[in-house]
Protein backbone atom coordinates (compact mmCIF):
# COMPACT_ATOMS: atom_id res chain seq x y z
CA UNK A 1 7.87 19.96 49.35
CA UNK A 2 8.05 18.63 46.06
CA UNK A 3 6.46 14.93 45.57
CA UNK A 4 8.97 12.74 43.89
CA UNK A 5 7.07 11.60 41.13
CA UNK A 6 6.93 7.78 39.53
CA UNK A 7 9.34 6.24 38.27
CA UNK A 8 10.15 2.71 36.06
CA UNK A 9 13.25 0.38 36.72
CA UNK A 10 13.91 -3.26 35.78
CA UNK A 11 12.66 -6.16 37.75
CA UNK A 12 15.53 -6.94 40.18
CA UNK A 13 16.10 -9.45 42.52
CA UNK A 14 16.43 -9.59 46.49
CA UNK A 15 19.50 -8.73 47.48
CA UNK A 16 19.76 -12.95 48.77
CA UNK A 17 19.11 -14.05 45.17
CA UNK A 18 21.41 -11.06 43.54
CA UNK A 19 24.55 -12.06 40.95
CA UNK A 20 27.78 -12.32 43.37
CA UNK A 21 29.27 -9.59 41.33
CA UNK A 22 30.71 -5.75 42.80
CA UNK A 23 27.91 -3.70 42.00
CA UNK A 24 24.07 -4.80 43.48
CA UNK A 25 21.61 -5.60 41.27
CA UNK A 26 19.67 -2.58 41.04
CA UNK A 27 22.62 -0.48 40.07
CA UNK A 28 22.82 -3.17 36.67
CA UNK A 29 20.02 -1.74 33.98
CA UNK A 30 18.67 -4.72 32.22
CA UNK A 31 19.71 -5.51 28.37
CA UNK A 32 18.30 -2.86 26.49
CA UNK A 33 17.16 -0.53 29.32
CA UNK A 34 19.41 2.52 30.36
CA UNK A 35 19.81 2.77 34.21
CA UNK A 36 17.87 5.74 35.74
CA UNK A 37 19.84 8.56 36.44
CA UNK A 38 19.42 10.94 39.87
CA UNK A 39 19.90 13.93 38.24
CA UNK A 40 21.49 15.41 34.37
CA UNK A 41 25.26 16.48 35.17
CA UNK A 42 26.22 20.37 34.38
CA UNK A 43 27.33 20.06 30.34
CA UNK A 44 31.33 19.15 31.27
CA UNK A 45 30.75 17.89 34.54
CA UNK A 46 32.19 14.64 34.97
CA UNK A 47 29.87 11.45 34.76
CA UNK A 48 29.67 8.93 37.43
CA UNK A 49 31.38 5.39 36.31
CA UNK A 50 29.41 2.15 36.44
CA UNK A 51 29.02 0.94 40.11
CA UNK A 52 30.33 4.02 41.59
CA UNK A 53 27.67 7.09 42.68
CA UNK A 54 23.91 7.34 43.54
CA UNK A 55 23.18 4.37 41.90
CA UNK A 56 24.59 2.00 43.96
CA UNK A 57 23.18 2.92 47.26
CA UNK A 58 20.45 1.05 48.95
CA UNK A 59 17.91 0.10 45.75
CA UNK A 60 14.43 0.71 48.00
CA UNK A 61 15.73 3.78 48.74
CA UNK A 62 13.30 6.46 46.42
CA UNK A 63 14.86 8.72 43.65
CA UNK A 64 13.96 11.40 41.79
CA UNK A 65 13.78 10.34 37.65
CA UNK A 66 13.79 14.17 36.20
CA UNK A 67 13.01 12.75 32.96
CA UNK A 68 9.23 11.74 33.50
CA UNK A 69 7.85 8.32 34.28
CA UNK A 70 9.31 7.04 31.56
CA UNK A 71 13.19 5.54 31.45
CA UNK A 72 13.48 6.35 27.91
CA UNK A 73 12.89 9.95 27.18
CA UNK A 74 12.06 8.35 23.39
CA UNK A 75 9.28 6.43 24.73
CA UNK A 76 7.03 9.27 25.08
CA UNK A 77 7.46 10.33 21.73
CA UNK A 78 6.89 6.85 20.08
CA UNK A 79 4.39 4.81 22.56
CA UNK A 80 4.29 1.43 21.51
CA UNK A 81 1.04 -0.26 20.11
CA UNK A 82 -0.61 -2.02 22.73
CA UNK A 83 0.18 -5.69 23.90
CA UNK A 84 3.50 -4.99 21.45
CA UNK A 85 5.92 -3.59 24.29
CA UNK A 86 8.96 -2.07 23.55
CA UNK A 87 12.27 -3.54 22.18
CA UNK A 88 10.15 -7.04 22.66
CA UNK A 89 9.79 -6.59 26.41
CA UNK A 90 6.85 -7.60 29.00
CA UNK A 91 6.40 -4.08 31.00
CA UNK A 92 4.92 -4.48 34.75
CA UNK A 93 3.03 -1.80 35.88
CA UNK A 94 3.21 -2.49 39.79
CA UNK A 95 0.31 -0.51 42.26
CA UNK A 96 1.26 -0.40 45.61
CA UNK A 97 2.23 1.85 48.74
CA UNK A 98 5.58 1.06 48.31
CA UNK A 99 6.68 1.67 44.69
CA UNK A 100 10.40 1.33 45.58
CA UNK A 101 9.78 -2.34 47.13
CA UNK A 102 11.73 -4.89 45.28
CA UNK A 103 10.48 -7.29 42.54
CA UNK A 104 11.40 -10.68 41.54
CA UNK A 105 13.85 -10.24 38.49
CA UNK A 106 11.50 -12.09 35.23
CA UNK A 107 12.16 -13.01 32.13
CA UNK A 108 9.70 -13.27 29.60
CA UNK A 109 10.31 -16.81 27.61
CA UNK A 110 12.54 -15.48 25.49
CA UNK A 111 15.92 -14.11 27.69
CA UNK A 112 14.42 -10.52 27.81
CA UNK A 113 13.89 -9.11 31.10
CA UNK A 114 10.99 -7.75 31.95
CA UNK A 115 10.31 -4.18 32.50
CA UNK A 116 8.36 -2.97 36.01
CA UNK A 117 6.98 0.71 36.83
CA UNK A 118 5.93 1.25 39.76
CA UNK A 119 3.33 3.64 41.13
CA UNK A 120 1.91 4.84 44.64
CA UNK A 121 -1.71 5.30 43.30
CA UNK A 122 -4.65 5.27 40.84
CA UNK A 123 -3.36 8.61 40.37
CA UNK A 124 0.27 7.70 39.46
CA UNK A 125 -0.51 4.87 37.74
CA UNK A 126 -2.87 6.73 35.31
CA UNK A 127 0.46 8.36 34.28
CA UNK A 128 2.14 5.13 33.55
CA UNK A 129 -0.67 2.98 32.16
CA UNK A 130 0.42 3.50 28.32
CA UNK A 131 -0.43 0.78 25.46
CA UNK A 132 3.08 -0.44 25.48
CA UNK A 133 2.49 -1.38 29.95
CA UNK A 134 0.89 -5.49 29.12
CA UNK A 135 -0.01 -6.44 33.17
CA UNK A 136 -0.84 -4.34 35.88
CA UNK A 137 -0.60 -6.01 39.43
CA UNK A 138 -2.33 -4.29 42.10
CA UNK A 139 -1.26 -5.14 45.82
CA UNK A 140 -4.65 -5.01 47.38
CA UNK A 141 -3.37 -5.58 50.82
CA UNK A 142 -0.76 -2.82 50.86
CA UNK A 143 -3.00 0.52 48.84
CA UNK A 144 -2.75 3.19 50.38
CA UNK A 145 -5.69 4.85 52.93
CA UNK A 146 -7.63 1.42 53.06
CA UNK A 147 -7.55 1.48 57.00
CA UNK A 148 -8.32 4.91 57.28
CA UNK A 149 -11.35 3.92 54.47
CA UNK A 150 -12.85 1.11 56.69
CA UNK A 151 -12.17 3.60 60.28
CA UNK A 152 -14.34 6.30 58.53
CA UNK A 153 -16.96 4.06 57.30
CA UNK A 154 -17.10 2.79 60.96
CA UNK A 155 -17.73 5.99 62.50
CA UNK A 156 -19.74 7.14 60.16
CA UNK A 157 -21.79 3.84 60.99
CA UNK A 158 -22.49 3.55 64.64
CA UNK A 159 -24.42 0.55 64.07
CA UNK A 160 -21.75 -1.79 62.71
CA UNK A 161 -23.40 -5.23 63.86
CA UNK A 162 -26.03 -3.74 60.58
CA UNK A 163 -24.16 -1.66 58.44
CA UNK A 164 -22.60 -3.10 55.29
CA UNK A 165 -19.06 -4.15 54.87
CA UNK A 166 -16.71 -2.13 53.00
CA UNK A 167 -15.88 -3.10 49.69
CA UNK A 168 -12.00 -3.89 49.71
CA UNK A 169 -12.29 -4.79 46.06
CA UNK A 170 -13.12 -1.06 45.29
CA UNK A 171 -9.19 -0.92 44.02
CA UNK A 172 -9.59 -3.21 41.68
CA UNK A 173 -12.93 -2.47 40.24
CA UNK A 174 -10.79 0.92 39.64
CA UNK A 175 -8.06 -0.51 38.16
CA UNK A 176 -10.31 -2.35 35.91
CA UNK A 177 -12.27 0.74 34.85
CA UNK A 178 -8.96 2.38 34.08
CA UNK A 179 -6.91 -0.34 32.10
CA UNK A 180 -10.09 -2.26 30.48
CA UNK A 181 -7.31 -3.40 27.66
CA UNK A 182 -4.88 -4.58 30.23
CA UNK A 183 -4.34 -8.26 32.09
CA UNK A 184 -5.33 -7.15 36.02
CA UNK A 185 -3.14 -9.82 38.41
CA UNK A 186 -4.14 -9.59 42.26
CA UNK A 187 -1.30 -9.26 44.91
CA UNK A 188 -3.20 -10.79 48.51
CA UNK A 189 -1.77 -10.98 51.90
CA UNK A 190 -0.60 -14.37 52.53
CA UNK A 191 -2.94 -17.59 52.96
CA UNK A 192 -5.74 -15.25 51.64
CA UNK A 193 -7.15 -17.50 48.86
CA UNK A 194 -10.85 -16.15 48.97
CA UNK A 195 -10.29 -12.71 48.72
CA UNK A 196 -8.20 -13.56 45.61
CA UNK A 197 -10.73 -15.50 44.26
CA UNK A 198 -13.18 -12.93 44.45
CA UNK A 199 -10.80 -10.57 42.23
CA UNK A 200 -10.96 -12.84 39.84
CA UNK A 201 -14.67 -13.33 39.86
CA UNK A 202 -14.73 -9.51 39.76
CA UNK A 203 -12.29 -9.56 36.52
CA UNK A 204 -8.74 -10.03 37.28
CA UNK A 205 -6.66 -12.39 34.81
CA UNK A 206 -5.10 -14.25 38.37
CA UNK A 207 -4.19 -13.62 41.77
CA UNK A 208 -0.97 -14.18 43.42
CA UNK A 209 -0.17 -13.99 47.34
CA UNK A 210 2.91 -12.91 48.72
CA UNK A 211 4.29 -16.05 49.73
CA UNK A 212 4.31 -16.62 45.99
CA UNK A 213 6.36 -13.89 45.00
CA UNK A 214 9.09 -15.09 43.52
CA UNK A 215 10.80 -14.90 39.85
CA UNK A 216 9.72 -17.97 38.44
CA UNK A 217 5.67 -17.83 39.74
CA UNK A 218 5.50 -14.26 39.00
CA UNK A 219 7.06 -14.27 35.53
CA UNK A 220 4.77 -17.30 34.37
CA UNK A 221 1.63 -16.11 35.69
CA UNK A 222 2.31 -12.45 33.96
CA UNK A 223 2.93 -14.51 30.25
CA UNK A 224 -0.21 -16.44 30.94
CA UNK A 225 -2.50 -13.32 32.35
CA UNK A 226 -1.53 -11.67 29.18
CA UNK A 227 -2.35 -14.30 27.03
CA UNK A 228 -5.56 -14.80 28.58
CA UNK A 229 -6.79 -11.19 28.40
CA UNK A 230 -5.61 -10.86 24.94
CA UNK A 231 -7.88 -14.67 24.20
CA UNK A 232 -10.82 -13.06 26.17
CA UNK A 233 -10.28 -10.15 23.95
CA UNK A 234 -10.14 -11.69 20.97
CA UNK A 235 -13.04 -13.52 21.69
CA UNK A 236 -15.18 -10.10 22.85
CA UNK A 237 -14.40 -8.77 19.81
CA UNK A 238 -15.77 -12.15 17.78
CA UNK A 239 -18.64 -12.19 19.68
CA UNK A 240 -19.43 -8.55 19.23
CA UNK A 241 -18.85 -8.86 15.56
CA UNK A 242 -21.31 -11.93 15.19
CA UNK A 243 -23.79 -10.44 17.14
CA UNK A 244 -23.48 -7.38 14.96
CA UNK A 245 -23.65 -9.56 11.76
CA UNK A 246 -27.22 -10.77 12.82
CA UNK A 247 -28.37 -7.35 14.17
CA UNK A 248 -27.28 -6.12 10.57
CA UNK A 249 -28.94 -9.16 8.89
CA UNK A 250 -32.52 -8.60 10.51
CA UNK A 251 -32.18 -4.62 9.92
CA UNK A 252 -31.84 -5.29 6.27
CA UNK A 253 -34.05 -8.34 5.86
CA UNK A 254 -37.03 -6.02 7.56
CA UNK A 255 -35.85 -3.17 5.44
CA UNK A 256 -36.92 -5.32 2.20
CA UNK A 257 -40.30 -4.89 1.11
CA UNK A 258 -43.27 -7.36 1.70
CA UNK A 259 -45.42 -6.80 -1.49
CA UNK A 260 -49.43 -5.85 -0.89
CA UNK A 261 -51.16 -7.95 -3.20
CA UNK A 262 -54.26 -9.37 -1.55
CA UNK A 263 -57.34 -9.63 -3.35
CA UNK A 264 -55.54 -9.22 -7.28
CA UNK A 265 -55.25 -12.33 -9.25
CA UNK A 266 -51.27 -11.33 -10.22
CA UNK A 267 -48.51 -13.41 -9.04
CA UNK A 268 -45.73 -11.67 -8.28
CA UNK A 269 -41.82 -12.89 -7.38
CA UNK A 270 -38.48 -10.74 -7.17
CA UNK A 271 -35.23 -11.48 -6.77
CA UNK A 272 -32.62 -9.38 -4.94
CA UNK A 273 -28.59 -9.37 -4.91
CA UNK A 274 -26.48 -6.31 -3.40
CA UNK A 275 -23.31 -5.85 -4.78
CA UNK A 276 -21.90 -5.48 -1.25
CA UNK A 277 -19.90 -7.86 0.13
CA UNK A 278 -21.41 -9.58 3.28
CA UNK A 279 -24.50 -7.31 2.68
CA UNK A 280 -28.25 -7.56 1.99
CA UNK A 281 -29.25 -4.63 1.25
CA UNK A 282 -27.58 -2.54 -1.62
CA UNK A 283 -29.23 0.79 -3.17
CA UNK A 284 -31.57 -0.75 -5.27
CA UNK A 285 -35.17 -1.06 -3.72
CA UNK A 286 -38.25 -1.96 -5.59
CA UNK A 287 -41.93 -2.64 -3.94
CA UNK A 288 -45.48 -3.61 -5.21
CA UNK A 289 -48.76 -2.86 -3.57
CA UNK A 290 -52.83 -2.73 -4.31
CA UNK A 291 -54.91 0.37 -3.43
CA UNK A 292 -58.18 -0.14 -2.61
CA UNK A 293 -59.75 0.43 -6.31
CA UNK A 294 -58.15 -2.20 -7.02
CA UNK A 295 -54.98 -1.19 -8.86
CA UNK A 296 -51.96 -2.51 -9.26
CA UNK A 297 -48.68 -0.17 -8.74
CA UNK A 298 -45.23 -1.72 -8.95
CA UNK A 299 -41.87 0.14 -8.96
CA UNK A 300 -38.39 -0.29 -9.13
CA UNK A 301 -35.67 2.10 -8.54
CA UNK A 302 -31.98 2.34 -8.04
CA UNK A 303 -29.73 5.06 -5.99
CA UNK A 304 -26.34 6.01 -7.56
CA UNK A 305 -23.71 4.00 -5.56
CA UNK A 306 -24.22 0.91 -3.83
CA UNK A 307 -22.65 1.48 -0.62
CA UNK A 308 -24.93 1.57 3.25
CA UNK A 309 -25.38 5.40 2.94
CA UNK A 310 -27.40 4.65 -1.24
CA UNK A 311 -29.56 1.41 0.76
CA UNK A 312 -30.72 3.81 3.40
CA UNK A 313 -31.50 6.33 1.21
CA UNK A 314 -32.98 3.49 -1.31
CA UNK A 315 -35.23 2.68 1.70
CA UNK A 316 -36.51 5.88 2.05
CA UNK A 317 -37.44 6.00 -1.01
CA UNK A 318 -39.01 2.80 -1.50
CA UNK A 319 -41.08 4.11 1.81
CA UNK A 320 -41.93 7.27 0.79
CA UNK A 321 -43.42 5.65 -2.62
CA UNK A 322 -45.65 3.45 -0.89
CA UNK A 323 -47.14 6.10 1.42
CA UNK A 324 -47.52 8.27 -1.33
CA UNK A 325 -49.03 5.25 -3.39
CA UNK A 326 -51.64 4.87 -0.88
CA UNK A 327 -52.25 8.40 -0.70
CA UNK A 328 -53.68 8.43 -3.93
CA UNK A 329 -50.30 9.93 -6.26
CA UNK A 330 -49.64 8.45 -9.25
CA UNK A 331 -47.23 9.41 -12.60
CA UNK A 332 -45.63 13.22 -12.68
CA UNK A 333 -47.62 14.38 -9.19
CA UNK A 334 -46.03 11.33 -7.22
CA UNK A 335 -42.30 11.50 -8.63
CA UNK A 336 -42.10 14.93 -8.68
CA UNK A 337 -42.72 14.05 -4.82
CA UNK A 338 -40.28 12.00 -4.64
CA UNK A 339 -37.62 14.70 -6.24
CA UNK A 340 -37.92 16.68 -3.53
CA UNK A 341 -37.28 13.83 -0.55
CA UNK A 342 -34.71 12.68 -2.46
CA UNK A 343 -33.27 16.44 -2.73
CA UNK A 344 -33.38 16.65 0.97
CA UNK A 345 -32.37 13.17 2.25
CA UNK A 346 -28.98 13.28 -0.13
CA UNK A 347 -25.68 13.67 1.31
CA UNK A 348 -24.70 16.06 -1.73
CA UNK A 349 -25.97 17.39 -5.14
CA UNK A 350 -24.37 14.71 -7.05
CA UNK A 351 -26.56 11.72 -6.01
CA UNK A 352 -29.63 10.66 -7.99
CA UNK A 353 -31.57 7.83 -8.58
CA UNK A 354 -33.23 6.18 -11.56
CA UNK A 355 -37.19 4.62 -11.16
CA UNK A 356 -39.91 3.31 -12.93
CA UNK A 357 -43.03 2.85 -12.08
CA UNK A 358 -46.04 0.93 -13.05
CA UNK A 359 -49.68 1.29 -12.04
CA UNK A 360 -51.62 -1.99 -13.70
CA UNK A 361 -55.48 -1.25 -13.98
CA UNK A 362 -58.16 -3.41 -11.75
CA UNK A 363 -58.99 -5.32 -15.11
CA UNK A 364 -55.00 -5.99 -15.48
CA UNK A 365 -55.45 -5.92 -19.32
CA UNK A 366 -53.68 -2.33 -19.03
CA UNK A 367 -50.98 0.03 -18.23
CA UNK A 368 -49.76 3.19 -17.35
CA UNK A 369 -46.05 3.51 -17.03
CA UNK A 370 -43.55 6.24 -15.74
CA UNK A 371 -39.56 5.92 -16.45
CA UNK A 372 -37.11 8.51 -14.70
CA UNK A 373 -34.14 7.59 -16.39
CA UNK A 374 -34.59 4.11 -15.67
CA UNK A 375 -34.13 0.83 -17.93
CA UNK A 376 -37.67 0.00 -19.89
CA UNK A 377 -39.66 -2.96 -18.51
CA UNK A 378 -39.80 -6.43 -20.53
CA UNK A 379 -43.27 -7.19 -21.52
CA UNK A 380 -44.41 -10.78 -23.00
CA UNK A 381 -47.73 -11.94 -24.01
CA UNK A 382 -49.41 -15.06 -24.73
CA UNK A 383 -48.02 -16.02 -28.41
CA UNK A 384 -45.97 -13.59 -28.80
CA UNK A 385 -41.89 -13.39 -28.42
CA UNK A 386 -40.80 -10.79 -25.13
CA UNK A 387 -39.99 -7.21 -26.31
CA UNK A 388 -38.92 -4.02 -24.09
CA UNK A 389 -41.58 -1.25 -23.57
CA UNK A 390 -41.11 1.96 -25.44
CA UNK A 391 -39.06 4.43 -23.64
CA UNK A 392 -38.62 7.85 -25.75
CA UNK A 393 -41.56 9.21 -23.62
CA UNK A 394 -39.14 8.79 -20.29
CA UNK A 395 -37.84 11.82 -18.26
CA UNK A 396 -34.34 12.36 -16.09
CA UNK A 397 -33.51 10.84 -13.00
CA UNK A 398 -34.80 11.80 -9.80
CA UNK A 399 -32.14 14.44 -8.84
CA UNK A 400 -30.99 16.03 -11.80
CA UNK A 401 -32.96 18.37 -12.69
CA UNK A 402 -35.21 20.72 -10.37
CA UNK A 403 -38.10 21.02 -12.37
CA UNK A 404 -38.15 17.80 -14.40
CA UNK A 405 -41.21 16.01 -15.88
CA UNK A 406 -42.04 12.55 -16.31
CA UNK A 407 -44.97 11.69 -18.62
CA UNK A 408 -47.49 8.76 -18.09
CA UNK A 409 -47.37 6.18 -21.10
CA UNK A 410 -50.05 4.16 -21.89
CA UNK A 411 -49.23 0.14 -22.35
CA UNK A 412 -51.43 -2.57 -23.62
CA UNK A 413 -51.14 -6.00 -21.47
CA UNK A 414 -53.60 -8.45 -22.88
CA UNK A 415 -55.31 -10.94 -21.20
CA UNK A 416 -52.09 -12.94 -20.19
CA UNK A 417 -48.88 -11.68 -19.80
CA UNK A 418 -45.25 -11.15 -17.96
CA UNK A 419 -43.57 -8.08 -17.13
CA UNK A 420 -40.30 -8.29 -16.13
CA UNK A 421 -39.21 -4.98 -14.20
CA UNK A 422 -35.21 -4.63 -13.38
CA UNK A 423 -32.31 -2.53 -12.37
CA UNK A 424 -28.99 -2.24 -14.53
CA UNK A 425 -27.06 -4.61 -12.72
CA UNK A 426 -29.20 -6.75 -14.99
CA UNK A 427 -27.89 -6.12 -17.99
CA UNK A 428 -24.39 -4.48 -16.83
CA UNK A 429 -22.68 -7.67 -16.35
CA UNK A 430 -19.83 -8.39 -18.88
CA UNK A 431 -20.05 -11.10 -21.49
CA UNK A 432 -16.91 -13.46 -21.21
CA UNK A 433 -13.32 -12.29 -20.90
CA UNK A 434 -13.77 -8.94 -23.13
CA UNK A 435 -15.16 -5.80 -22.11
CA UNK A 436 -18.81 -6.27 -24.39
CA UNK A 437 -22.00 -5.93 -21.60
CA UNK A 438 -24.58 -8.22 -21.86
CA UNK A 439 -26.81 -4.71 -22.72
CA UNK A 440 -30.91 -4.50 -22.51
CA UNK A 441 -31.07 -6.76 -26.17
CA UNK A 442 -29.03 -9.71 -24.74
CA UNK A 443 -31.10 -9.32 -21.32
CA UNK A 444 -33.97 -10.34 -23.76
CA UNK A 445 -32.52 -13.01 -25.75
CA UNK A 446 -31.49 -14.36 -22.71
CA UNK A 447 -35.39 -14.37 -21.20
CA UNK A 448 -36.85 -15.18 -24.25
CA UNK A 449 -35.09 -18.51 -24.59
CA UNK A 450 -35.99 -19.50 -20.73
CA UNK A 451 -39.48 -18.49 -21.00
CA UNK A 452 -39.76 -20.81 -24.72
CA UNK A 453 -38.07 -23.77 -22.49
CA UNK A 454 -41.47 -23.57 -19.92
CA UNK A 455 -39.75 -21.32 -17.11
CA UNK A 456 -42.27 -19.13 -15.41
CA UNK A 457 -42.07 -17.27 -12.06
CA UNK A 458 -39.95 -17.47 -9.83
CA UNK A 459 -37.83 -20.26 -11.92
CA UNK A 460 -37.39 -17.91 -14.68
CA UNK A 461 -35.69 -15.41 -12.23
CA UNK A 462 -33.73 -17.79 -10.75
CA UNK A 463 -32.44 -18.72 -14.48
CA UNK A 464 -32.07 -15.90 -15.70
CA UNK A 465 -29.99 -14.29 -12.73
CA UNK A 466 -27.67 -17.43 -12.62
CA UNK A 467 -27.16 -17.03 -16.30
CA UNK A 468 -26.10 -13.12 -16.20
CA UNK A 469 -23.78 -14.03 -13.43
CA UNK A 470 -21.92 -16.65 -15.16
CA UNK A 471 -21.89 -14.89 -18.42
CA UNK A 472 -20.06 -12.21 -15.87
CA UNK A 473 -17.61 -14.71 -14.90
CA UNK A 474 -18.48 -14.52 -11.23
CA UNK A 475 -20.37 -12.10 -8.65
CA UNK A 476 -21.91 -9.24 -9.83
CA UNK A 477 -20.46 -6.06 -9.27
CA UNK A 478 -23.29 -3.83 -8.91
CA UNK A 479 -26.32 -4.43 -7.28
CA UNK A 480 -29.15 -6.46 -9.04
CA UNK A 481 -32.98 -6.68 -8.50
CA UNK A 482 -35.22 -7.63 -10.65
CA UNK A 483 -39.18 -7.82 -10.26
CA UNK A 484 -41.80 -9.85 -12.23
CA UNK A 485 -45.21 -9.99 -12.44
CA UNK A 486 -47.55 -12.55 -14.34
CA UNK A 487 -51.45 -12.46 -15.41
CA UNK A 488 -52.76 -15.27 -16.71
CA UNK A 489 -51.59 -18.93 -18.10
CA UNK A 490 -48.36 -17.32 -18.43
CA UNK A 491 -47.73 -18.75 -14.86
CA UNK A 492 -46.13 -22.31 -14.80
């Protein structure tokens, strides 16, 4: 015997409260709804008129929708976004062992009716619980095998003075699992205020008992569940998102580097500014650290890109450098190391990054520097104006080409000195309104005249990055760092 399956209608009222018109109320569709039909006539059979036929005998009595669970055959094809509805309707999804029992007619606030389904079971109303459905109401007193539920659980526990009660909420804890997007209202029996309390605590919107049931209560306490679980939703999401934020913000703040300086008489300060929006880290990375002979090795480096997938990979890097650093690598041997992590920690072929690196001698009066197609360091001594490094005796960037060199270049410090180490969102940034860069030479103009008006350390940085971003008009673009380290009375 065939099961007739669920079906949705418009809210309608008791026959009492009904219009005084010919036809009852459940044979009237509501504005905008079609009313259900028993059955599709043979192609030239004639149609039954309005208020004549199946559809206006007794409206509990069940019928058989043989277009689906939903009234509008349309509706399947183009669900609704949830909490949207169709046509501007509420839609009631009702849970109960009597699908066919009769709802209060509602209106939503604004003259449109609202739409009720109605289903037997969990199993039914999985059917019918699509994004456009905004409330479900579950009739806890009325689903379907709960007294044959608490008669098994008795037998099955002889010793009932001991044995634990069963859980009549189990219903809605299912309903809850199965519509986590929806507002949940609670239908009790009469005068049973606690057990609709405790649906609440357990996360329904309301509760409602029958004695309540009528047009006005039920409509109003639909608008405001749905309202509320679209505020608590709202305010999930918020929460998430914050908590996210700060998660995000730790992850990247331990991500940057902590430089390794103890025991060396070099100051060191960095500055660091991603050109992601609401982001700390960008792929730029740059990290300074003392073996124990007492050298000095700096490095700065920047990943192609400067989205999350070039910062994780800049990490890597940066982490790999260090280890190998401390392993004892140094010039060709160490990035020809890092070629081949960056070869196999790449998304694709077409990513490379550009690095320098400088290892500063226990004495600190010289140099040996390594450039893989990376900007030249700015070096200034003690009486004399700031000038870039030499940087013919570079190689490629890490990436490009499999069996690249990079040679070691010897550099002269002095007994006091500055060397500025930096990425090309440095010099990158444009120069008013035009197109023109500010370029490597205007980087150390710009320097130069901070450093001959007494800046040092980390006020020179500060200067000097505030200066490149209003000379850009605004933000940078691309990300920025930019590393210094000082020797001598050069510090102010």
């Amino acid at each position: 015997m065939s099961v007739p399956g669920p079906r949705e209608r418009t809210a309608v009222l008791p026959p009492a409260a009904g219009p005084a018109t010919g036809a009852p109320a459940s044979a009237r569709p509501a504005q905008g709804d079609a009313a259900p039909e028993p059955a599709r006539p043979a192609q030239g059979a004639a149609r039954p008129q309005s208020g004549t036929g199946p559809a206006d005998t007794d409206p509990t009595a069940p019928l058989t929708d043989p277009v689906g669970p939903l009234s509008d055959p349309d509706d399947a094809l183009h669900p609704a976004a949830a909490g949207t509805g169709n046509h501007g309707q509420l839609t009631l999804l009702v849970i109960g062992e009597d699908p066919t029992s009769s709802v209060p007619e509602m209106s939503d606030g604004q003259g449109h009716k609202v739409r009720v389904r109605t289903a037997r079971n969990l199993t039914e109303a999985q059917r019918l619980l699509t994004d456009d459905v905004h409330c479900v109401l579950l009739d806890l007193a009325a689903m379907p095998g709960r007294e044959a539920r608490e008669s098994e659980d008795r037998e099955s526990r002889p010793d009932t003075g001991a044995a634990e009660a069963p859980d009549e909420l189990e219903p809605l804890r299912a309903v809850l699992r199965l519509a986590p997007r929806h507002a949940v209202l609670a239908l009790t029996a009469e005068a049973d205020a606690e057990r609709g309390a405790e649906a609440v605590r357990v996360g329904a919107q309301d509760y409602l008992s029958r004695e309540q049931l009528d047009g006005t209560v039920l409509s109003r306490v639909v608008r405001y569940a749905v309202e509320r679980k679209r505020a608590d939703l709202a305010q999930r999401q918020l929460t998430e998102s914050r908590l996210r934020a700060q998660e995000n913000a730790r992850l990247e703040r331990g991500l940057l580097p902590t430089p390794l300086l103890d025991g060396s008489d070099l100051r060191f300060a960095a500055r660091y500014r991603p050109g992601r929006s609401r982001a700390l880290l960008g792929g730029d990375f740059y990290d300074t650290v003392r073996t124990p002979d007492g050298t000095v090795h700096a490095m700065i480096g920047d990943v192609c890109g400067h989205g999350p997938d070039e910062a994780a990979l800049g990490v890597e890097l940066r982490i790999a450098w260090r280890a190998l650093t401390f392993a004892g690598l140094c010039g060709d041997e160490l990035l020809s190391t890092l070629q081949r992590v960056l070869e196999n920690e790449r998304d694709n072929d077409e990513i490379f990054a550009t690095l320098c690196t400088v290892d500063i001698a226990p004495d600190g009066r010289n140099a040996g520097v390594c450039m893989a197609g990376h900007p030249a360091p700015l070096l200034a001594r003690a009486g004399r104006p700031p000038r870039l490094l030499p940087f013919e005796s570079g190689g490629p960037a890490l990436g490009l080409l499999p069996r690249a060199r990079w040679p070691r270049h010897q550099v002269t410090l002095g007994g006091a000195w500055s060397l500025l180490m930096y990425t090309d969102g440095m010099i990158e940034g444009r120069v008013g309104d035009g197109n023109q860069r500010l370029g490597q030479d205007g980087m150390v103009e710009l320097v130069a005249a901070r450093m001959a008006a007494g800046l040092r350390g980390e006020a020179l940085l500060d200067a000097a990055v505030k200066e490149v971003r209003d000379l850009n008009g605004g933000e940078l673009t691309d990300d920025l760092a930019v590393l210094l380290l000082d020797r001598g009375n050069t510090w102010g």
